[in-house]
N, C-alpha and C. Protein backbone atom coordinates (compact mmCIF):
# COMPACT_ATOMS: atom_id res chain seq x y z
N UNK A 1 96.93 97.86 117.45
CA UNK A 1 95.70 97.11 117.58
C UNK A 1 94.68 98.00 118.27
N UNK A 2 93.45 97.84 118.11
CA UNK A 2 92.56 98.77 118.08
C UNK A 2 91.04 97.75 118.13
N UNK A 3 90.25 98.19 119.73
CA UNK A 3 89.08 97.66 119.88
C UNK A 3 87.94 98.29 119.43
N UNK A 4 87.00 98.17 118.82
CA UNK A 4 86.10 98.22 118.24
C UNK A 4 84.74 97.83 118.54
N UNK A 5 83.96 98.32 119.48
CA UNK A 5 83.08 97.48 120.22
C UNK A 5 81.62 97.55 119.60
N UNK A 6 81.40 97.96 118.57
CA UNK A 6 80.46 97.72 117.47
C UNK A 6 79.95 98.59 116.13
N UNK A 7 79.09 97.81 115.27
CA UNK A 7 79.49 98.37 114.12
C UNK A 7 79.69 99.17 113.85
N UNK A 8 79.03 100.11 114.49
CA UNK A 8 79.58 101.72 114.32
C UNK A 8 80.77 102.66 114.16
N UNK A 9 81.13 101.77 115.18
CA UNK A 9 82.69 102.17 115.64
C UNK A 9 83.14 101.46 114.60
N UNK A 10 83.13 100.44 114.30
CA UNK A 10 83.99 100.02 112.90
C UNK A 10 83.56 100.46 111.59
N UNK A 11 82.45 101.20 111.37
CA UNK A 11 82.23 102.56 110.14
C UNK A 11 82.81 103.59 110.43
N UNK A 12 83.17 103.65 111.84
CA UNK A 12 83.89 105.44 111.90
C UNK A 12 85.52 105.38 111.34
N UNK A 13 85.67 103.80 111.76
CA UNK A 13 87.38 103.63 111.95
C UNK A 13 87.78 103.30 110.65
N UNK A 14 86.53 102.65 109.67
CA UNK A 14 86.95 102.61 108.28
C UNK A 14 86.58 104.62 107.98
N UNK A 15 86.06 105.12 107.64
CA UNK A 15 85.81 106.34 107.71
C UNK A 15 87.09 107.27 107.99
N UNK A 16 87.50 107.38 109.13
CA UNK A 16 89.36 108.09 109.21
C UNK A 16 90.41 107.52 108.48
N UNK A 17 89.81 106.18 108.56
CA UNK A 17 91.50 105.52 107.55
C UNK A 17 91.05 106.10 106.12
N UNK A 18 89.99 105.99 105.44
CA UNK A 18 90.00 106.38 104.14
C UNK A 18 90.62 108.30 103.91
N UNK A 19 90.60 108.63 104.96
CA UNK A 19 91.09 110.38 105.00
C UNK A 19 92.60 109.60 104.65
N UNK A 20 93.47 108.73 104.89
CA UNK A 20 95.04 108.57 104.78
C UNK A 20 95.18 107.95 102.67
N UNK A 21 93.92 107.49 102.76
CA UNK A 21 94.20 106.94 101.54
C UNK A 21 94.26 108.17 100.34
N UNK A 22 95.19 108.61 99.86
CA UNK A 22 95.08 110.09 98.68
C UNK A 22 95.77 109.88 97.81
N UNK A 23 96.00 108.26 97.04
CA UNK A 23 96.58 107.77 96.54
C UNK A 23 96.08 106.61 95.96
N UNK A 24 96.62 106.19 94.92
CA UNK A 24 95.63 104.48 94.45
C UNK A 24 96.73 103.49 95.53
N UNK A 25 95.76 102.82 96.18
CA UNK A 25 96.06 102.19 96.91
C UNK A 25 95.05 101.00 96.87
N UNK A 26 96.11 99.60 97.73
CA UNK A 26 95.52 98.05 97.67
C UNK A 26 95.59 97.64 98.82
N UNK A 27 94.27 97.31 99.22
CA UNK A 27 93.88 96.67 100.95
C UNK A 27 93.66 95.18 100.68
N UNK A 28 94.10 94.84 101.72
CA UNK A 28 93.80 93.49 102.20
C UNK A 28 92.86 93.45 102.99
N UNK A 29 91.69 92.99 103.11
CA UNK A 29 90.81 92.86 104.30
C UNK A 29 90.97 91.46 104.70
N UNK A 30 91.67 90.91 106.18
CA UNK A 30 91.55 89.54 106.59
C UNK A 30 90.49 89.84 107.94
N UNK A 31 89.87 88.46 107.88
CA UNK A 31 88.74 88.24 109.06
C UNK A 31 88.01 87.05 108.55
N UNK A 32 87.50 86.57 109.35
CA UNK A 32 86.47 85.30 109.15
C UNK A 32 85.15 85.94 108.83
N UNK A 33 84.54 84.90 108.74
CA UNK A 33 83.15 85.57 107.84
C UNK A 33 82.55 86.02 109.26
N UNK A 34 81.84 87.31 108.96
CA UNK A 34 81.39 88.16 109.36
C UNK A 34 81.86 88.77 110.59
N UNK A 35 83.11 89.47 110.05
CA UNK A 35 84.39 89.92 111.11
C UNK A 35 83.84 91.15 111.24
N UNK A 36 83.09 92.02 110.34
CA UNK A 36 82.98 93.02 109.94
C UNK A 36 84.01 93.87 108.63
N UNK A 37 84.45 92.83 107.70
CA UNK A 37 84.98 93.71 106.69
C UNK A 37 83.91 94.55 105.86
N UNK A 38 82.81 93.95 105.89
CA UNK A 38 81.88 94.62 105.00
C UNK A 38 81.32 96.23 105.51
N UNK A 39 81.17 96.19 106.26
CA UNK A 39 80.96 97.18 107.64
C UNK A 39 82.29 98.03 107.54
N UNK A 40 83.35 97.43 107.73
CA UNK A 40 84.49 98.60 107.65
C UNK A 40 84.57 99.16 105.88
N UNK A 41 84.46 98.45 104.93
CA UNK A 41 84.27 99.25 103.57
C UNK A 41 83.47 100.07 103.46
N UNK A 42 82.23 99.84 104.75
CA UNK A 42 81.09 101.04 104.56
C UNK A 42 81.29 102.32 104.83
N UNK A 43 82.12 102.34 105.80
CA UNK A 43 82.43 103.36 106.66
C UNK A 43 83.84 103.87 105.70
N UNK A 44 84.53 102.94 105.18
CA UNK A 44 85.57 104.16 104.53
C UNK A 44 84.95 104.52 103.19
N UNK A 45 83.75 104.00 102.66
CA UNK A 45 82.89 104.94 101.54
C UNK A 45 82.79 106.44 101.96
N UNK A 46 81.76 106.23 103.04
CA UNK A 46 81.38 107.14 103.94
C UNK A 46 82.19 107.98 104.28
N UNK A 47 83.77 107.77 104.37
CA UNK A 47 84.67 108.41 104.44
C UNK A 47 85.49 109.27 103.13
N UNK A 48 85.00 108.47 101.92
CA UNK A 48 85.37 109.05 100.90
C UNK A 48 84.31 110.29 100.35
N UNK A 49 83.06 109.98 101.13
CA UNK A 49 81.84 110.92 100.34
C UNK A 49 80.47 109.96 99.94
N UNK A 50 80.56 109.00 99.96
CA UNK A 50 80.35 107.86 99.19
C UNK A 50 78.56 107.63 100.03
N UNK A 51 77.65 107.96 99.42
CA UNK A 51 76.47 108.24 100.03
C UNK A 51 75.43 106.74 100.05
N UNK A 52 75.72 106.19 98.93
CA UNK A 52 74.70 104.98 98.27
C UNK A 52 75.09 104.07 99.42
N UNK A 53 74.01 103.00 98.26
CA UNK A 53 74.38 101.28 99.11
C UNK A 53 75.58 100.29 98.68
N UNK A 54 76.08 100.19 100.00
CA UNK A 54 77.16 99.03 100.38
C UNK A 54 76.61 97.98 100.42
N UNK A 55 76.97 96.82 98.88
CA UNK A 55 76.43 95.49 100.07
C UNK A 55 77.96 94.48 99.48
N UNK A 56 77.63 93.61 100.21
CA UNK A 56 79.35 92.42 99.81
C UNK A 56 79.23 91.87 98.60
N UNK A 57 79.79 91.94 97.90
CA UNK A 57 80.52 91.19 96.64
C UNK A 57 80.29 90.03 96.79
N UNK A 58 79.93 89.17 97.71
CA UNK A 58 79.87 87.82 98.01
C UNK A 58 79.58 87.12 96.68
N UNK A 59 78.59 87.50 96.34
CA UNK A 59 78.41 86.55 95.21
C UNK A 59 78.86 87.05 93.28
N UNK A 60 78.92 88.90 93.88
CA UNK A 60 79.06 89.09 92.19
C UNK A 60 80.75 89.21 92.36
N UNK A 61 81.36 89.61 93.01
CA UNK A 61 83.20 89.22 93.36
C UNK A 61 83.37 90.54 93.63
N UNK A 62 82.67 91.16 92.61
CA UNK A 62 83.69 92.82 92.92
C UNK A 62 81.92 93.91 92.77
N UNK A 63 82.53 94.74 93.51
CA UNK A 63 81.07 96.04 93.55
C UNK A 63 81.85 97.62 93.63
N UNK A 64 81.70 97.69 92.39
CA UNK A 64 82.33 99.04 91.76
C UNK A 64 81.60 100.09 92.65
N UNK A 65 82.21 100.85 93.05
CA UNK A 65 81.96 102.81 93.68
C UNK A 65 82.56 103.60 92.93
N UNK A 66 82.04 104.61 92.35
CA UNK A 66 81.93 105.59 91.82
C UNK A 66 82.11 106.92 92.80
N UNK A 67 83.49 107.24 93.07
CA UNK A 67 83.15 108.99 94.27
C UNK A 67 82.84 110.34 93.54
N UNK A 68 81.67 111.00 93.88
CA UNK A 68 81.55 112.10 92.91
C UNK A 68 82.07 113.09 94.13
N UNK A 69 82.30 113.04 95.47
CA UNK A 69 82.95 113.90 95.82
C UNK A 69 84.32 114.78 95.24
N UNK A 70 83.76 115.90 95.03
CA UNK A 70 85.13 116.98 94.20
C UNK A 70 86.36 117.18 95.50
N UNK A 71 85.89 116.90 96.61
CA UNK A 71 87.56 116.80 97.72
C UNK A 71 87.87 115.86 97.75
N UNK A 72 87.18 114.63 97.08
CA UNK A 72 88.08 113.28 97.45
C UNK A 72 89.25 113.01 96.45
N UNK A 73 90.68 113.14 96.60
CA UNK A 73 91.63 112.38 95.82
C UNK A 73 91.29 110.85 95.29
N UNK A 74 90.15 110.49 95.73
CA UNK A 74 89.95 109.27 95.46
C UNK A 74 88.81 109.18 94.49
N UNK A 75 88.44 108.52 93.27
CA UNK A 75 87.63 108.61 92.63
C UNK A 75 86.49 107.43 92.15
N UNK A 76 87.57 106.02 92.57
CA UNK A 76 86.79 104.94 92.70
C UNK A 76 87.52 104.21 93.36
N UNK A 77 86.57 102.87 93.72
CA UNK A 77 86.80 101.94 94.94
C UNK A 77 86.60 101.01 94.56
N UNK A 78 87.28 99.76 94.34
CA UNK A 78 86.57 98.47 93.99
C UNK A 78 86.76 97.32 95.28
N UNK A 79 85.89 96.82 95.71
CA UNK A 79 85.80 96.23 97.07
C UNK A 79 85.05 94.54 96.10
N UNK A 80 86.64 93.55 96.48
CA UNK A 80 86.49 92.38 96.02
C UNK A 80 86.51 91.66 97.40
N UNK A 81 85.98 90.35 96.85
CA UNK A 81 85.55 89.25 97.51
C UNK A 81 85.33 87.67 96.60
N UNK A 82 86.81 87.43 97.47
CA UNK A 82 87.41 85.93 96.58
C UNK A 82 87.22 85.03 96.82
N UNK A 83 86.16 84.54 98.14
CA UNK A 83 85.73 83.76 99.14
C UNK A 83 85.31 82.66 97.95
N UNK A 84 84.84 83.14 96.92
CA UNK A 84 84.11 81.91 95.92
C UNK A 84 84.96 81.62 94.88
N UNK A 85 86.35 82.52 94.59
CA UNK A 85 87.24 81.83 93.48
C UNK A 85 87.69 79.88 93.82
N UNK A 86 87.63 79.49 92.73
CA UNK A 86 87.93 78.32 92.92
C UNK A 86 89.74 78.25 92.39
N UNK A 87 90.44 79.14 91.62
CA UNK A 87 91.41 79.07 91.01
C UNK A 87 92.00 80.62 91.47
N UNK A 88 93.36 80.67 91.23
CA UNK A 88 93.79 82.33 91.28
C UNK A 88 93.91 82.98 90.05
N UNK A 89 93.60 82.09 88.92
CA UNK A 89 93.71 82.43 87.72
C UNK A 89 92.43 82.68 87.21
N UNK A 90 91.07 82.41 87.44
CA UNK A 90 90.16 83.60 87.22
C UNK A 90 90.28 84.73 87.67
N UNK A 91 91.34 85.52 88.50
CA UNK A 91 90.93 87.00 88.40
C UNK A 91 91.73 87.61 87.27
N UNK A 92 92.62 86.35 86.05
CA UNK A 92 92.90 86.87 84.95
C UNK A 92 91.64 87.46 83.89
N UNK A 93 90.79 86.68 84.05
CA UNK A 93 88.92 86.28 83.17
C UNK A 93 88.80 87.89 84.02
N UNK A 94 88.80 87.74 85.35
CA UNK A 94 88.13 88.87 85.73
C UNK A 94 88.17 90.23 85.46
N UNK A 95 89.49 90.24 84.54
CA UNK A 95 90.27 91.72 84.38
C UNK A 95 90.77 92.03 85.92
N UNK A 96 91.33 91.49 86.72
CA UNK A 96 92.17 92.43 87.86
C UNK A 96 92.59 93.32 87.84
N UNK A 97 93.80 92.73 86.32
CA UNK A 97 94.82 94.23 86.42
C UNK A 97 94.03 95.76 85.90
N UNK A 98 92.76 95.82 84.98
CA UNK A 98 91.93 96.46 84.89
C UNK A 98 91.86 97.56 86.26
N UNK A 99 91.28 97.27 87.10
CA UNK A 99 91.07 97.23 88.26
C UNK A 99 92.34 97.93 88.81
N UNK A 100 93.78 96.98 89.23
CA UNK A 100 94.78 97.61 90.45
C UNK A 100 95.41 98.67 89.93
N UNK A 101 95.07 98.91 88.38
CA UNK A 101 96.32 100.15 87.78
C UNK A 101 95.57 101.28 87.64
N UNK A 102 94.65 101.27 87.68
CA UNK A 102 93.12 102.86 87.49
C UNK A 102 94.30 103.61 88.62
N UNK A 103 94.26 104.81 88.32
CA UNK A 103 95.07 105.92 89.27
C UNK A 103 93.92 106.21 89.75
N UNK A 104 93.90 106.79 90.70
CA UNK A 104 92.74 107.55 91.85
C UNK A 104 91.56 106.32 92.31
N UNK A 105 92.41 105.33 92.43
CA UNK A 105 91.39 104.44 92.90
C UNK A 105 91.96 103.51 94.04
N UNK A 106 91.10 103.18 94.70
CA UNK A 106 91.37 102.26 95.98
C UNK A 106 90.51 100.59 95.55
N UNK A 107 91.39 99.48 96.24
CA UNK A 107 90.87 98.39 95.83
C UNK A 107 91.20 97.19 97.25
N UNK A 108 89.52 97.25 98.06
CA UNK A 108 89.99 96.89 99.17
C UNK A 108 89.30 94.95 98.62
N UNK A 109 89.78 94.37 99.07
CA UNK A 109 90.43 92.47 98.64
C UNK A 109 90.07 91.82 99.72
N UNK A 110 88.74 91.31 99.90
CA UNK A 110 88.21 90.18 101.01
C UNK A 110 88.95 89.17 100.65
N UNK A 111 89.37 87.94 101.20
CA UNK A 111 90.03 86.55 101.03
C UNK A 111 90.69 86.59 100.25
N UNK A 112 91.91 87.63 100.21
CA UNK A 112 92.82 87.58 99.12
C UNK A 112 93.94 86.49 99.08
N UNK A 113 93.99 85.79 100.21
CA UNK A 113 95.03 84.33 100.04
C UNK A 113 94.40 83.66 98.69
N UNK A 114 93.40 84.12 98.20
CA UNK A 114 92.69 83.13 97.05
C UNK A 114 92.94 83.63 95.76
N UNK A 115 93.74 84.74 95.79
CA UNK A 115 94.64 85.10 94.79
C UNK A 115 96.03 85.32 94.74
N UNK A 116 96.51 83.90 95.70
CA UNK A 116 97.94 84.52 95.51
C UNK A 116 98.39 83.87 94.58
N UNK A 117 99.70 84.49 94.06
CA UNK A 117 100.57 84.63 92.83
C UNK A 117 99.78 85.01 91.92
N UNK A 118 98.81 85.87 92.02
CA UNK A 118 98.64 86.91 90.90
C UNK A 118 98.43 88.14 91.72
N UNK A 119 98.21 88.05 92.13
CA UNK A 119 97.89 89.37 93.25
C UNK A 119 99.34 90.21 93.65
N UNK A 120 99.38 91.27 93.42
CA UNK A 120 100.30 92.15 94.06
C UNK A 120 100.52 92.53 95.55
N UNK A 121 101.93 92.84 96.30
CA UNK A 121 101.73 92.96 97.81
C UNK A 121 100.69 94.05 97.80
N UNK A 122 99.81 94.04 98.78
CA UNK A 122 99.06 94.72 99.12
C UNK A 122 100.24 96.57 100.04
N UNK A 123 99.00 97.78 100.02
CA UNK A 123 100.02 98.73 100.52
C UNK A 123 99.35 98.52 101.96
N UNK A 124 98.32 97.93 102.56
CA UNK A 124 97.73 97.37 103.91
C UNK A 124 97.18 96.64 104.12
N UNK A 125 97.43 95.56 105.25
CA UNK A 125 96.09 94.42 105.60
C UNK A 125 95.89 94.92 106.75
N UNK A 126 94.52 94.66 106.90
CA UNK A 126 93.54 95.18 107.89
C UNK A 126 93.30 93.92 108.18
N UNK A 127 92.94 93.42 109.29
CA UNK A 127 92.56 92.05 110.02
C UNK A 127 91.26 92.29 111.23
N UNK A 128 90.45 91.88 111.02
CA UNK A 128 89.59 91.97 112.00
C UNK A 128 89.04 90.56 112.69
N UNK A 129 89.22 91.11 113.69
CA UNK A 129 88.82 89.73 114.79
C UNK A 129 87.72 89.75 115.73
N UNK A 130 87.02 88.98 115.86
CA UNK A 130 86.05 89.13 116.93
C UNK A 130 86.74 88.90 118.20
N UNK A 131 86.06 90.10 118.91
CA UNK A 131 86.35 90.45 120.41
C UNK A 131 85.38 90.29 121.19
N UNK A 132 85.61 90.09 122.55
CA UNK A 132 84.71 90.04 123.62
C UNK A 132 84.46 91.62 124.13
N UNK A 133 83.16 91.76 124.44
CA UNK A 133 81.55 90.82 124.38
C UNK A 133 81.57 91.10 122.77
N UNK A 134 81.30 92.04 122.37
CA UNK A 134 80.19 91.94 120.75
C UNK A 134 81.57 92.16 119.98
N UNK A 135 82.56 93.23 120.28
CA UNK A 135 83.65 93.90 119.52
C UNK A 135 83.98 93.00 118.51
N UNK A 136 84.76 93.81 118.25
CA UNK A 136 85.95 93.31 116.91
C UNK A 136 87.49 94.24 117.40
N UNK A 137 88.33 93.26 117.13
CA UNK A 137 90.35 93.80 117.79
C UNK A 137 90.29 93.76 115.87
N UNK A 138 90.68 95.10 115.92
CA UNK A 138 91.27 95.37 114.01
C UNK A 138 92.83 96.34 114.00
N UNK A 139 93.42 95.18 113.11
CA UNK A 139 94.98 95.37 113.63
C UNK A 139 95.43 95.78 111.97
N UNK A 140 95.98 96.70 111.96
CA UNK A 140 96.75 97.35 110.39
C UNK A 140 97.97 96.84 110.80
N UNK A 141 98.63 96.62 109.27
CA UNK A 141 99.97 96.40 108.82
C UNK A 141 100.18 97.03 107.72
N UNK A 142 101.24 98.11 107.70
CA UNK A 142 101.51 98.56 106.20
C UNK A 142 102.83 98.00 105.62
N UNK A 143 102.39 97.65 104.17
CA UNK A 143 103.81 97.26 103.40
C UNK A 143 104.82 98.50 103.73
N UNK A 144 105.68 98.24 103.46
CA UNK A 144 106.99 99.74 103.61
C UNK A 144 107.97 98.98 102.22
N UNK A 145 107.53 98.00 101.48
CA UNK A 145 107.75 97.65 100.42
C UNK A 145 108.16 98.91 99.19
């Protein structure tokens, strides 16, 4: 577990974790609304190379990244947000599996309880919590699945 005492610090800390990701890999982001998951995807862009604008999926579900960095093992990012699925079976409509099988890609999953039983174990959930005074406590778990 790991304090975080503002946004910054939670762009740097998404930012180093994306240096571990060199692999297609699937995040869980848990937190209540405005934990700072959006803020930590910024920072592991930023970490991939990733220069443009970050904004939340909130309403379109998913917001494709494109890495043209030539050192990043990573080549795209898809950063979903399920907060508005009403079913777990639109992320069939949505193309998911589209999405989790791309090799060189990372796919970090706001409110993914809203896809379970279609959703695959994730390879990390990230949880962010609001902390006292402004912070955020952001706690990793990796599958070993």
């Amino acid at each position: 577990m790991n304090y975080l005492p503002n946004a910054e610090m939670t762009e740097q800390f998404g930012a180093q974790f994306a240096k571990q990701c060199i692999t297609k890999t699937l995040i869980f982001l848990v937190g209540n609304l405005g934990a700072g998951k959006t803020t930590f995807t910024r920072g592991f862009l930023r970490g991939l190379g990733y220069q443009g604008t970050v904004k939340s999926p909130t309403y379109t579900l998913v917001e494709p990244y494109q890495i043209f960095d030539k050192n990043s093992p990573i080549k795209f990012l898809y950063h979903f947000d399920l907060y508005r699925l009403n079913d777990p079976e639109e992320l069939e409509f949505l193309g998911i599996w589209d999405y989790l099988t791309q090799e060189k890609t990372v796919c970090l999953i706001e409110w993914a309880e809203r896809g379970q039983g279609i959703l695959p174990a994730p390879d990390f959930v990230i949880q962010l919590d609001y902390a006292q005074p402004d912070g955020r406590q952001i706690t990793i778990k990796r599958n070993n699945s």
